[in-house]
Protein backbone atom coordinates (compact mmCIF):
# COMPACT_ATOMS: atom_id res chain seq x y z
CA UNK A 1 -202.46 -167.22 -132.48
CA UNK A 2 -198.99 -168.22 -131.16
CA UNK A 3 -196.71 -165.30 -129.12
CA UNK A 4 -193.13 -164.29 -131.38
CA UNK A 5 -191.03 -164.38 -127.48
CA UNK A 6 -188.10 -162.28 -128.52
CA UNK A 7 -185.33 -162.71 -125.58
CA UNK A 8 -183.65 -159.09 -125.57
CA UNK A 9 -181.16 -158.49 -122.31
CA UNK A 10 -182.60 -156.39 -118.99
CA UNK A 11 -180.72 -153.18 -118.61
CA UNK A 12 -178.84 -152.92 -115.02
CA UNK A 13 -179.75 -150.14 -112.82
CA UNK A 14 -176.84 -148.31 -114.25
CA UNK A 15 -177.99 -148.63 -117.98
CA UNK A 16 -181.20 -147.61 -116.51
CA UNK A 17 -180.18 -144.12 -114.81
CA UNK A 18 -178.86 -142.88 -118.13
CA UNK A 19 -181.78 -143.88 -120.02
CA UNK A 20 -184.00 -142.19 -117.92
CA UNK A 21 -182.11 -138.50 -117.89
CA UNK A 22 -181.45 -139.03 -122.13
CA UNK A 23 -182.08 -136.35 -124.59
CA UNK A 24 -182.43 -136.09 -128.11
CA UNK A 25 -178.40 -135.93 -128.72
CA UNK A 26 -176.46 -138.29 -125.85
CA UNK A 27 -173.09 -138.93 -124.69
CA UNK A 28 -171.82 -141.63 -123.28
CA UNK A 29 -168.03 -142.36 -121.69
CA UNK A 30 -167.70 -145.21 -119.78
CA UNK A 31 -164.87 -147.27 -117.75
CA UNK A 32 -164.50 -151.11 -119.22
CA UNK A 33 -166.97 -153.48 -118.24
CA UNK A 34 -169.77 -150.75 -117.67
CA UNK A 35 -171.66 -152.49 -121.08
CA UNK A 36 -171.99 -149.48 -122.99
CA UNK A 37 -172.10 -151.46 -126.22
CA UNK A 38 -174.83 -153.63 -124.33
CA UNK A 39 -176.38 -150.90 -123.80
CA UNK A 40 -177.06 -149.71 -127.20
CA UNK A 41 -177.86 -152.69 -128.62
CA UNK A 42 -180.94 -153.42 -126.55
CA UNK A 43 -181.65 -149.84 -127.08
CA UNK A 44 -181.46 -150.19 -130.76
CA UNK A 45 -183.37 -153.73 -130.43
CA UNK A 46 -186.01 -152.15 -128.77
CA UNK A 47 -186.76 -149.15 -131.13
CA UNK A 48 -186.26 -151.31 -133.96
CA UNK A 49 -189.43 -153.65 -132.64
CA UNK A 50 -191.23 -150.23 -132.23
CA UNK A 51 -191.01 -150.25 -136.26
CA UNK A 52 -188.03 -147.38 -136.22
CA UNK A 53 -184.86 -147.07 -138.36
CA UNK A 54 -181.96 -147.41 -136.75
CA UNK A 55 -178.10 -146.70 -137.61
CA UNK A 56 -175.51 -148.35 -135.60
CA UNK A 57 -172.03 -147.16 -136.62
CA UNK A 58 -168.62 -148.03 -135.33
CA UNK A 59 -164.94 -147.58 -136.12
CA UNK A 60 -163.92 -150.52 -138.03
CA UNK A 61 -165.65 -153.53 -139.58
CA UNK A 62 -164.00 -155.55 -137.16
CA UNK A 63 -165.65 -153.97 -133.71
CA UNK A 64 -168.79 -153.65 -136.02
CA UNK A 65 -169.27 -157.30 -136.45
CA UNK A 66 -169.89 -158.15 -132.68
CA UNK A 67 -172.76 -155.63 -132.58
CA UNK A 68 -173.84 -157.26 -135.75
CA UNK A 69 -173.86 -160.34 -134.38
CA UNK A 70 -175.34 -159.98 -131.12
CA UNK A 71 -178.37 -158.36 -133.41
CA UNK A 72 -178.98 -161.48 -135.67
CA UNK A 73 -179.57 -163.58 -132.83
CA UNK A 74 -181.61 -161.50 -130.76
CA UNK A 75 -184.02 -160.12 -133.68
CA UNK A 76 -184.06 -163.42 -135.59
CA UNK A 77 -187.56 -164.32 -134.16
CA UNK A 78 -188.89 -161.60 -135.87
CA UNK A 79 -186.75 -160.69 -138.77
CA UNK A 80 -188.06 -161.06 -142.62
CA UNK A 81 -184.54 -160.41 -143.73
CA UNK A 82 -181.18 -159.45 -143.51
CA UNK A 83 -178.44 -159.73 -145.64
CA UNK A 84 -174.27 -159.20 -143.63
CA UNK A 85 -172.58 -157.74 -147.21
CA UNK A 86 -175.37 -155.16 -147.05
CA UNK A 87 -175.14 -154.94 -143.13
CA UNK A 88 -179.00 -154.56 -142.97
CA UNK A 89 -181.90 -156.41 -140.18
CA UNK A 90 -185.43 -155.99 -141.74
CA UNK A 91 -188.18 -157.15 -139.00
CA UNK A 92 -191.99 -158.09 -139.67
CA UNK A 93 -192.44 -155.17 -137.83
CA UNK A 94 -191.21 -153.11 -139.94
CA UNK A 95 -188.11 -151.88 -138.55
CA UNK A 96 -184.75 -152.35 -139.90
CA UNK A 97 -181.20 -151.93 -138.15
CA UNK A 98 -178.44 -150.81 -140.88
CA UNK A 99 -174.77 -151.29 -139.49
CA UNK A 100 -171.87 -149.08 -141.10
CA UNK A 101 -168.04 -149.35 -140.43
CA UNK A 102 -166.73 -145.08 -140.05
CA UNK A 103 -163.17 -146.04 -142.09
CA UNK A 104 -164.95 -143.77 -144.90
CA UNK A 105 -166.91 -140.48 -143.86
CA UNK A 106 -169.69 -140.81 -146.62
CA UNK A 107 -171.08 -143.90 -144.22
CA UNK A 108 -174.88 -144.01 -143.93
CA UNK A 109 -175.10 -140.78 -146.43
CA UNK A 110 -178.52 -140.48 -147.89
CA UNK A 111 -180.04 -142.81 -145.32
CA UNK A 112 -182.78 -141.37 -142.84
CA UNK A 113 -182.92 -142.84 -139.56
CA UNK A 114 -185.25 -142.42 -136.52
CA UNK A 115 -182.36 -143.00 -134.48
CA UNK A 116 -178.48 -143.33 -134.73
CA UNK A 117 -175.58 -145.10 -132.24
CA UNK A 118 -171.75 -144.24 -132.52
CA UNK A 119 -170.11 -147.18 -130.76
CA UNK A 120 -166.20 -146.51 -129.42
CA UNK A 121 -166.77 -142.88 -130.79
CA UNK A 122 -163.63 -141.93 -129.21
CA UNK A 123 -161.64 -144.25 -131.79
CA UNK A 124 -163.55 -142.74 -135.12
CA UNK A 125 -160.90 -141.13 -137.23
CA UNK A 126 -162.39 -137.62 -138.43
CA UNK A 127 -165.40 -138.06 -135.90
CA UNK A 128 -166.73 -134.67 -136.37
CA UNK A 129 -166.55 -134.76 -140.12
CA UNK A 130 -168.54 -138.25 -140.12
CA UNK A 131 -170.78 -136.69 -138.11
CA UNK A 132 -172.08 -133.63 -139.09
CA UNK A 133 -171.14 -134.35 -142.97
CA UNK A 134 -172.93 -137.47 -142.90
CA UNK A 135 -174.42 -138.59 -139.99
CA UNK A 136 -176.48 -135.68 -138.77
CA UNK A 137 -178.29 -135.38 -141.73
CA UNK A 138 -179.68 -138.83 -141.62
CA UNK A 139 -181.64 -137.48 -138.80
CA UNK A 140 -183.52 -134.72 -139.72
CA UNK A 141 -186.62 -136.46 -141.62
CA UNK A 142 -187.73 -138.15 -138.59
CA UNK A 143 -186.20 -135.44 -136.07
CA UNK A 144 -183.93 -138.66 -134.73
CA UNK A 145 -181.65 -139.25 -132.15
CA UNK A 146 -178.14 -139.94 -131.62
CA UNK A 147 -176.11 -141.78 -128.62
CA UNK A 148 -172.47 -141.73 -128.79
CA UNK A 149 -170.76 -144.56 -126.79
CA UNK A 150 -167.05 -144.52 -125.96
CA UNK A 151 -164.38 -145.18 -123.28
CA UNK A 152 -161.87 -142.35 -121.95
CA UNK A 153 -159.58 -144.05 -124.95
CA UNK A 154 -159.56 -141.27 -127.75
CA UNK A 155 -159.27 -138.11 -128.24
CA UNK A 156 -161.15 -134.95 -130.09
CA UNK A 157 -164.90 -134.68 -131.02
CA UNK A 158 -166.08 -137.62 -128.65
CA UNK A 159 -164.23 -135.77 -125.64
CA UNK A 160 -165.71 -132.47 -126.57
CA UNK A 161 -169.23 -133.96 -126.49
CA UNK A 162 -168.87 -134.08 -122.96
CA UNK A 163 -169.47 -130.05 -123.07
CA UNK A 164 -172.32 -129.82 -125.04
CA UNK A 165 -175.13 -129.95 -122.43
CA UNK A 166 -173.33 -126.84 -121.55
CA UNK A 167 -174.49 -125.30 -124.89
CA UNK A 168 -176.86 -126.82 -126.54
CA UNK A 169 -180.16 -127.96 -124.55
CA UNK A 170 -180.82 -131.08 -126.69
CA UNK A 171 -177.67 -132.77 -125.12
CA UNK A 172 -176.74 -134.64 -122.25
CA UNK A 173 -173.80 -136.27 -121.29
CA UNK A 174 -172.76 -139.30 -118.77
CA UNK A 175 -169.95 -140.72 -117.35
CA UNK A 176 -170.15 -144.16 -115.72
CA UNK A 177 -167.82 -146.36 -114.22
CA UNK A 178 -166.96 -150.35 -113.96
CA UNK A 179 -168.60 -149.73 -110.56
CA UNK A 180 -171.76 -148.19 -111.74
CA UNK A 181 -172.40 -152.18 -113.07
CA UNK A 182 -173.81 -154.17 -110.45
CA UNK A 183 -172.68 -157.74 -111.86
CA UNK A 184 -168.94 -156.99 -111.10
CA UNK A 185 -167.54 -158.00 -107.94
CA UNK A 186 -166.53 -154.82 -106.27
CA UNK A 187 -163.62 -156.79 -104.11
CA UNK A 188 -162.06 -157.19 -107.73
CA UNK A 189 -162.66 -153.00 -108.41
CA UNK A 190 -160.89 -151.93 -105.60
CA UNK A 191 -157.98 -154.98 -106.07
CA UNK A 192 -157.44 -152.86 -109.47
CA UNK A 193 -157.52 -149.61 -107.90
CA UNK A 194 -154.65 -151.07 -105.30
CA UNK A 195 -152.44 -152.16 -107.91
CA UNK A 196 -153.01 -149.60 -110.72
CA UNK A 197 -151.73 -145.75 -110.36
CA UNK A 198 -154.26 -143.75 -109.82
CA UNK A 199 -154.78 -141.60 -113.50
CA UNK A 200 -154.85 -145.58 -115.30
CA UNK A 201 -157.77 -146.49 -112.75
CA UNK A 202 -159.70 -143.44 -113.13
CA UNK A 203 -159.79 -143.70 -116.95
CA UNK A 204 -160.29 -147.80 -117.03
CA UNK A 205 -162.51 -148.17 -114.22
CA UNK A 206 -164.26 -144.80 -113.45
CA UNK A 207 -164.28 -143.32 -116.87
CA UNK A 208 -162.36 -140.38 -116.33
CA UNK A 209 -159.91 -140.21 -118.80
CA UNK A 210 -156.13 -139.45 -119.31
CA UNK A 211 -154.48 -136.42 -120.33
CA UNK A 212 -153.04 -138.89 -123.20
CA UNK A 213 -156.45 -140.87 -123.55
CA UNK A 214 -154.03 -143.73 -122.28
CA UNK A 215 -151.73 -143.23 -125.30
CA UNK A 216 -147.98 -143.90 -124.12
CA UNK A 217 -146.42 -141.68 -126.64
CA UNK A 218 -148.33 -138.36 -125.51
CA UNK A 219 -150.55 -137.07 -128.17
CA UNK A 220 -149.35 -133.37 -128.32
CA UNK A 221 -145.68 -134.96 -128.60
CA UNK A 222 -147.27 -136.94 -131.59
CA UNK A 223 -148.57 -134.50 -133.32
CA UNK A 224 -145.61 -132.51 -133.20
CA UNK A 225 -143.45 -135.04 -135.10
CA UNK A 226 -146.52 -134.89 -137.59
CA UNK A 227 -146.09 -132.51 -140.76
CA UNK A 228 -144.32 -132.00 -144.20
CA UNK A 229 -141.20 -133.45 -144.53
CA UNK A 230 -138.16 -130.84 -145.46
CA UNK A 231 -135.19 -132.03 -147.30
CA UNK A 232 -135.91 -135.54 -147.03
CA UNK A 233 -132.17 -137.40 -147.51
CA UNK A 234 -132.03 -140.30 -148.78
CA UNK A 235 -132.79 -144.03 -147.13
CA UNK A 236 -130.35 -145.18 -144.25
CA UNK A 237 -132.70 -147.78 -142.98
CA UNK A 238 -135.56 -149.77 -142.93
CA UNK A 239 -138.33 -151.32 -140.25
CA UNK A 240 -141.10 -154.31 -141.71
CA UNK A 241 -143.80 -155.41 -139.84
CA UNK A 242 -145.25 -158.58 -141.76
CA UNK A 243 -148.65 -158.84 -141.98
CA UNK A 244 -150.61 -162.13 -139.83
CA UNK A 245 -154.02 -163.10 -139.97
CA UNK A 246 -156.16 -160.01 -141.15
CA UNK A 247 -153.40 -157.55 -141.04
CA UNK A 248 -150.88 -155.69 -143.30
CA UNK A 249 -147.21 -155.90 -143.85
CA UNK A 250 -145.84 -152.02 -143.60
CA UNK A 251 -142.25 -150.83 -144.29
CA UNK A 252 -141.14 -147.57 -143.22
CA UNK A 253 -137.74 -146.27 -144.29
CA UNK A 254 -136.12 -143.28 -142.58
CA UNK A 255 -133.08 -141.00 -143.31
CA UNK A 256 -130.02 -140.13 -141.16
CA UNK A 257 -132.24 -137.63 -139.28
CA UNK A 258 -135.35 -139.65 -138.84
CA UNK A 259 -137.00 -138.08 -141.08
CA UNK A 260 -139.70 -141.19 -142.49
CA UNK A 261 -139.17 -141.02 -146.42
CA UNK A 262 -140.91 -144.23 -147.37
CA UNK A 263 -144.38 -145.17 -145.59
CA UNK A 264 -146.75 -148.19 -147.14
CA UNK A 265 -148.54 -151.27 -146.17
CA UNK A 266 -149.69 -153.78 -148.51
CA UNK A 267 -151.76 -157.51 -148.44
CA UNK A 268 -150.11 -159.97 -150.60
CA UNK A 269 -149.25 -163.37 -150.92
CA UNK A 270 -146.09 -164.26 -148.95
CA UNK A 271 -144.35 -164.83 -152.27
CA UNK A 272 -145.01 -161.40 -153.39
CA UNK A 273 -144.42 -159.64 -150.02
CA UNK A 274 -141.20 -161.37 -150.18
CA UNK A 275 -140.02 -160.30 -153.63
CA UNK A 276 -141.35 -156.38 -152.40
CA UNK A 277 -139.28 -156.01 -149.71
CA UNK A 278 -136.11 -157.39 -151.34
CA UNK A 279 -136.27 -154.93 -154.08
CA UNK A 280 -137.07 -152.12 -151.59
CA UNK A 281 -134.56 -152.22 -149.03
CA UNK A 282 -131.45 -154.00 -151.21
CA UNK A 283 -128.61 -153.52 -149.00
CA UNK A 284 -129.76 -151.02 -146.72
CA UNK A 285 -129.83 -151.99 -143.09
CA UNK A 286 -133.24 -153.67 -142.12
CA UNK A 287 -134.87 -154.92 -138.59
CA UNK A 288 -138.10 -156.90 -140.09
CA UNK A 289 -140.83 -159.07 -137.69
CA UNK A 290 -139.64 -162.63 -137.55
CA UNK A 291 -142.17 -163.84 -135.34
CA UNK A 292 -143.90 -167.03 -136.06
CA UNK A 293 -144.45 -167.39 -139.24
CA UNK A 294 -141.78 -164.62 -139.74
CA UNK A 295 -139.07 -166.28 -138.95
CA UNK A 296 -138.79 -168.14 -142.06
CA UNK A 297 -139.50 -165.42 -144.09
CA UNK A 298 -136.56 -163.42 -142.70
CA UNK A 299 -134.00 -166.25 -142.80
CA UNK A 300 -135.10 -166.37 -146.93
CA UNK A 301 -135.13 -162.39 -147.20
CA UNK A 302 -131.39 -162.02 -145.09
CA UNK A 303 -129.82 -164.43 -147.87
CA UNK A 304 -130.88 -161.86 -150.83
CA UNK A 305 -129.90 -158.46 -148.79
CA UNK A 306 -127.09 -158.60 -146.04
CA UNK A 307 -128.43 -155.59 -144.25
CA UNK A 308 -131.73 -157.70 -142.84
CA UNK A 309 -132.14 -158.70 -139.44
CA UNK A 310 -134.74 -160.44 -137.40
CA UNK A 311 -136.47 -159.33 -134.28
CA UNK A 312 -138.80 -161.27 -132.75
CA UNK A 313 -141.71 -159.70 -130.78
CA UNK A 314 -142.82 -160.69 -127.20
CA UNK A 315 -144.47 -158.94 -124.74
CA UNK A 316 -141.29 -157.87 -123.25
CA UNK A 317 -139.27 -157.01 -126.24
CA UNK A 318 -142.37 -155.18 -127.45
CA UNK A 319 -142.67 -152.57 -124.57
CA UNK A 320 -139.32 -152.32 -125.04
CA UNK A 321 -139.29 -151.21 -128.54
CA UNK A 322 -142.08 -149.16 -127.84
CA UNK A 323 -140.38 -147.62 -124.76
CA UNK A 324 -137.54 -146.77 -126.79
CA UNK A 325 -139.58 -145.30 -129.60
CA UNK A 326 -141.75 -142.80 -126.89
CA UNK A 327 -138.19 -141.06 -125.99
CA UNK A 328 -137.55 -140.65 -129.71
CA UNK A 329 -141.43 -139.20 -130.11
CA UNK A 330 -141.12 -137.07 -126.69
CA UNK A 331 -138.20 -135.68 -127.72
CA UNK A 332 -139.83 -134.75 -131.26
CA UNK A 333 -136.49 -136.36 -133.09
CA UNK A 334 -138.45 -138.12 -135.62
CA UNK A 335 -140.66 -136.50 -138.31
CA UNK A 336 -143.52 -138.42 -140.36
CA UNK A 337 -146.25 -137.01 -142.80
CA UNK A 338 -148.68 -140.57 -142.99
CA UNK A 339 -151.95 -139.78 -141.56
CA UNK A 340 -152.53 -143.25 -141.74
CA UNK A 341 -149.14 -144.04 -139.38
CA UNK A 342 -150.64 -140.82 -137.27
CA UNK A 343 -153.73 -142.52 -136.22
CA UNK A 344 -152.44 -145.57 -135.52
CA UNK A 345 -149.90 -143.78 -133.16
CA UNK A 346 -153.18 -141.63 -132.29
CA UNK A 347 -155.16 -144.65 -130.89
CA UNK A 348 -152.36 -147.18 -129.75
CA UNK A 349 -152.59 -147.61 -126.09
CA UNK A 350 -150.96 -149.53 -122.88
CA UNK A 351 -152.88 -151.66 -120.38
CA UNK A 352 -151.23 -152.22 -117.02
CA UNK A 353 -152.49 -156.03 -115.90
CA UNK A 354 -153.07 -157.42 -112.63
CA UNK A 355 -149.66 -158.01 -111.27
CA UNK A 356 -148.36 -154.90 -112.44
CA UNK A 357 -147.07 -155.46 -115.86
CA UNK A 358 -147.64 -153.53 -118.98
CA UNK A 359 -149.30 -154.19 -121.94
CA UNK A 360 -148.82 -151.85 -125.35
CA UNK A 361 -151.22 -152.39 -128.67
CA UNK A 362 -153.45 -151.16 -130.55
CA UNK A 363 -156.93 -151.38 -129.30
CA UNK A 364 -159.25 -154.31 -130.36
CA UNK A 365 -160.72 -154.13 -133.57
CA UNK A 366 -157.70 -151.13 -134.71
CA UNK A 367 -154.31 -152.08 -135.86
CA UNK A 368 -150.45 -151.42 -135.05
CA UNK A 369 -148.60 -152.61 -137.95
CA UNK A 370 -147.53 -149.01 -138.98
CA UNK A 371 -146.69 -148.93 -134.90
CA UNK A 372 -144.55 -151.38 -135.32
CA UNK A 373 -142.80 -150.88 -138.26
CA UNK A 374 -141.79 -147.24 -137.05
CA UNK A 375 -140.54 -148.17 -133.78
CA UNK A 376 -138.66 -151.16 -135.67
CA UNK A 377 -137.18 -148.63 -138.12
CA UNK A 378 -136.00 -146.43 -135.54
CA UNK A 379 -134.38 -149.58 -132.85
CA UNK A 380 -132.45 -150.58 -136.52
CA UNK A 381 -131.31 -147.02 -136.80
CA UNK A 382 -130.22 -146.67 -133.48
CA UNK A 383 -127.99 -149.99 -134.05
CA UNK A 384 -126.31 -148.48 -137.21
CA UNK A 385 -125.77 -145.29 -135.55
CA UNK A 386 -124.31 -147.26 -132.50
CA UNK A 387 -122.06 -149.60 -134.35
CA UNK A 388 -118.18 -148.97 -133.47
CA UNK A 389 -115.58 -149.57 -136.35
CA UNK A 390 -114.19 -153.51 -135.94
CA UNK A 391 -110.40 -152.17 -135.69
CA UNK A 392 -109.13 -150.41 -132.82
CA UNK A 393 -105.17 -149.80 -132.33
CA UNK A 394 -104.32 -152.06 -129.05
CA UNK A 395 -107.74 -153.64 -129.44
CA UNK A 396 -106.92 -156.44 -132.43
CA UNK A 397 -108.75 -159.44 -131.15
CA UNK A 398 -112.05 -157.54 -130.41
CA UNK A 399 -114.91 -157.24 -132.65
CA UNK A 400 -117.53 -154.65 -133.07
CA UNK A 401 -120.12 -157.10 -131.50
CA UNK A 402 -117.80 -156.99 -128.23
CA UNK A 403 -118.66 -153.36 -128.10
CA UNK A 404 -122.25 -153.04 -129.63
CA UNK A 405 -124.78 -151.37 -126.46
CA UNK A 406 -127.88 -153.58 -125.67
CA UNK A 407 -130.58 -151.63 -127.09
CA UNK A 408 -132.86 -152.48 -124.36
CA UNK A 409 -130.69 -152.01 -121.83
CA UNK A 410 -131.73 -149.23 -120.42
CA UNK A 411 -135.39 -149.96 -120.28
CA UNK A 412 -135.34 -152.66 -117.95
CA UNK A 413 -138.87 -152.95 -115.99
CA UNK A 414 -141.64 -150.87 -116.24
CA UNK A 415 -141.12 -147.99 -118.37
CA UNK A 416 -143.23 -145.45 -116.91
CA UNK A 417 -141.77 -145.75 -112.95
């Protein structure tokens, strides 16, 4: 009788020391390149072999796929089915793997599992609803276990885990670093920790993470532009992120006191996004995404309303939009009421990269189009509000473009020195 040879990964000696002090109910917050995600999967692979149910969930279909991957090849020596719209791995074994993307809190409801994984739990929207509305229960049949697995990016339930073990005796919690991994180069560790400040290092190399979870908008200054909106005036201007690839276009309108009165994001045909946006923003001033494809789309939208304008994002012009934006957030003079636009302002992040420079987006698998179009909104309002009348007395041959500020100006090089 021929030998099924099923090539699953060896766990480092890192991997190894938090397997061997786990509990029922785990926690896991590591720096980047630990392989936390590694981690579970041949954790998952292997109880899955043993015959078990498993539940592997993650934030978005998008990070979810990767793990779902990496599954289907190692298991396909011994799986009898599996099926991606269904996001199941049956094996002759008898275990199964089910994979479920958190964007809706019912996932994996009325499922039993032997054992459950949370992967980037510190980017799951409503975590702690997911979890103990959902999740948990999936457990108790088989009195299963759960490992949560997340960088210091994040905030809430994921970075309250961390006191559990404190409370309950079923849970344990570990932090591990990019050092705890013994297949990176540890000259290229400490060439980071040179060249980073020290609260960025901590949280991308050692796991220890930010105050602000790496957000550069602060998340208590976030939250406080968050609530109803009083009064609301009426529109003064407009900012359009247009969709590419996978994402979504989103307009967001605001008032004279940046209040956001309009907020939604669509997927349509370019023909149809163009007709939307021309009936919503008429004449009113507009700063809309011309890159790449873009740019034609703007130069056909600016001929049907006068108020539209191009911008075209790089990495510099980005952080500078987005340094702009974090005064207007710090300073808690704009209000918004989206709980969509307040996670994605939740979980956006910055990056510094070797050489020093900056990097601001969303993190992979999320998106920043509602990001984008609020910072866009508010660079377009500060332009209207900055815009000095075209006649002066003694000042005939001068236009208002002779007087118009550079709106990035003053955030030449690195915003946070």
């Amino acid at each position: 009788m021929s030998q099924i040879v099923v090539d699953i990964p060896r766990m480092h000696a890192g991997q190894l020391d938090v397997l061997r002090q786990a509990k029922r109910f785990n926690g896991l917050m590591c720096g980047r390149r630990f392989g936390k995600t590694t981690f579970g999967e041949i954790l998952a692979a292997e109880k899955a072999i043993e015959g078990k149910r498993i539940g592997w969930f993650a934030p978005t279909y998008k990070i979810l796929d990767e793990a779902w991957r990496n599954s289907v090849k190692t298991l396909a020596p011994i799986t009898s089915g599996s099926n991606k719209t269904e996001g199941r791995i049956e094996l002759v074994t008898g275990g199964s793997l089910e994979f479920w993307s958190l964007d809706k809190p019912d996932a994996g409801r009325s499922r039993k599992y032997h054992d459950i994984f949370v992967d980037e739990a510190g980017l799951v929207r409503n975590l702690r609803d997911s979890w103990l509305g959902a999740i948990r229960p999936t457990l108790t049949d088989y009195r299963g276990g759960a490992w949560f697995l997340g960088t210091p990016k994040g905030t809430g339930y994921f970075t309250q885990i961390q006191n559990f073990p404190d409370k309950f005796g079923d849970w344990a919690f570990f932090r591990k670093g990019t050092v705890d991994n013994p297949f990176i180069d540890a000259a290229e560790i400490e060439e980071a920790r040179r060249q980073m400040p020290e609260n960025i290092f901590n949280q991308e190399y050692l796991g220890i993470p930010d105050d602000d979870g790496g957000n550069p908008f602060g998340l208590e200054a976030i939250r406080k532009c968050f609530g109803e909106i009083e009064s609301p005036g009426e529109v003064f201007c407009w900012g359009i992120d247009l969709a590419k690839s996978h994402d979504y276009t989103w307009a967001v309108a605001l008032d004279r006191s940046s209040q956001v009165v309009f907020s939604e994001r669509w997927q349509l045909p370019w023909s149809e996004t163009r007709k939307k946006i021309i009936d919503l923003i008429g004449d009113a001033p507009a700063l809309i995404d011309s890159t790449g494809v873009g740019d034609p789309v703007v130069e056909d939208i600016a001929r049907e309303c006068d108020g539209a304008e191009g911008f075209k994002f790089t990495r510099t012009s980005k952080q500078q939009l987005m340094a702009g934006m974090r005064t207007d957030i710090q300073l808690s003079s704009v209000r918004f009421d989206d709980e969509a636009l307040l996670h994605e302002l939740e979980v956006f992040s910055y990056e510094y990269t070797p050489g020093g420079g900056v990097t601001w987006s969303a993190p992979s698998g999320f998106h920043d189009d509602g990001v984008c179009a609020l910072a866009l909104a508010l660079e377009c309002q500060r332009r209207e509000t900055h815009k000095i009348p075209v006649s002066f007395a003694g000042l005939a041959e001068s236009s208002a473009e002779d007087f118009k500020p550079d709106p990035f100006e003053a955030f030449a090089g690195d915003p946070f020195q």
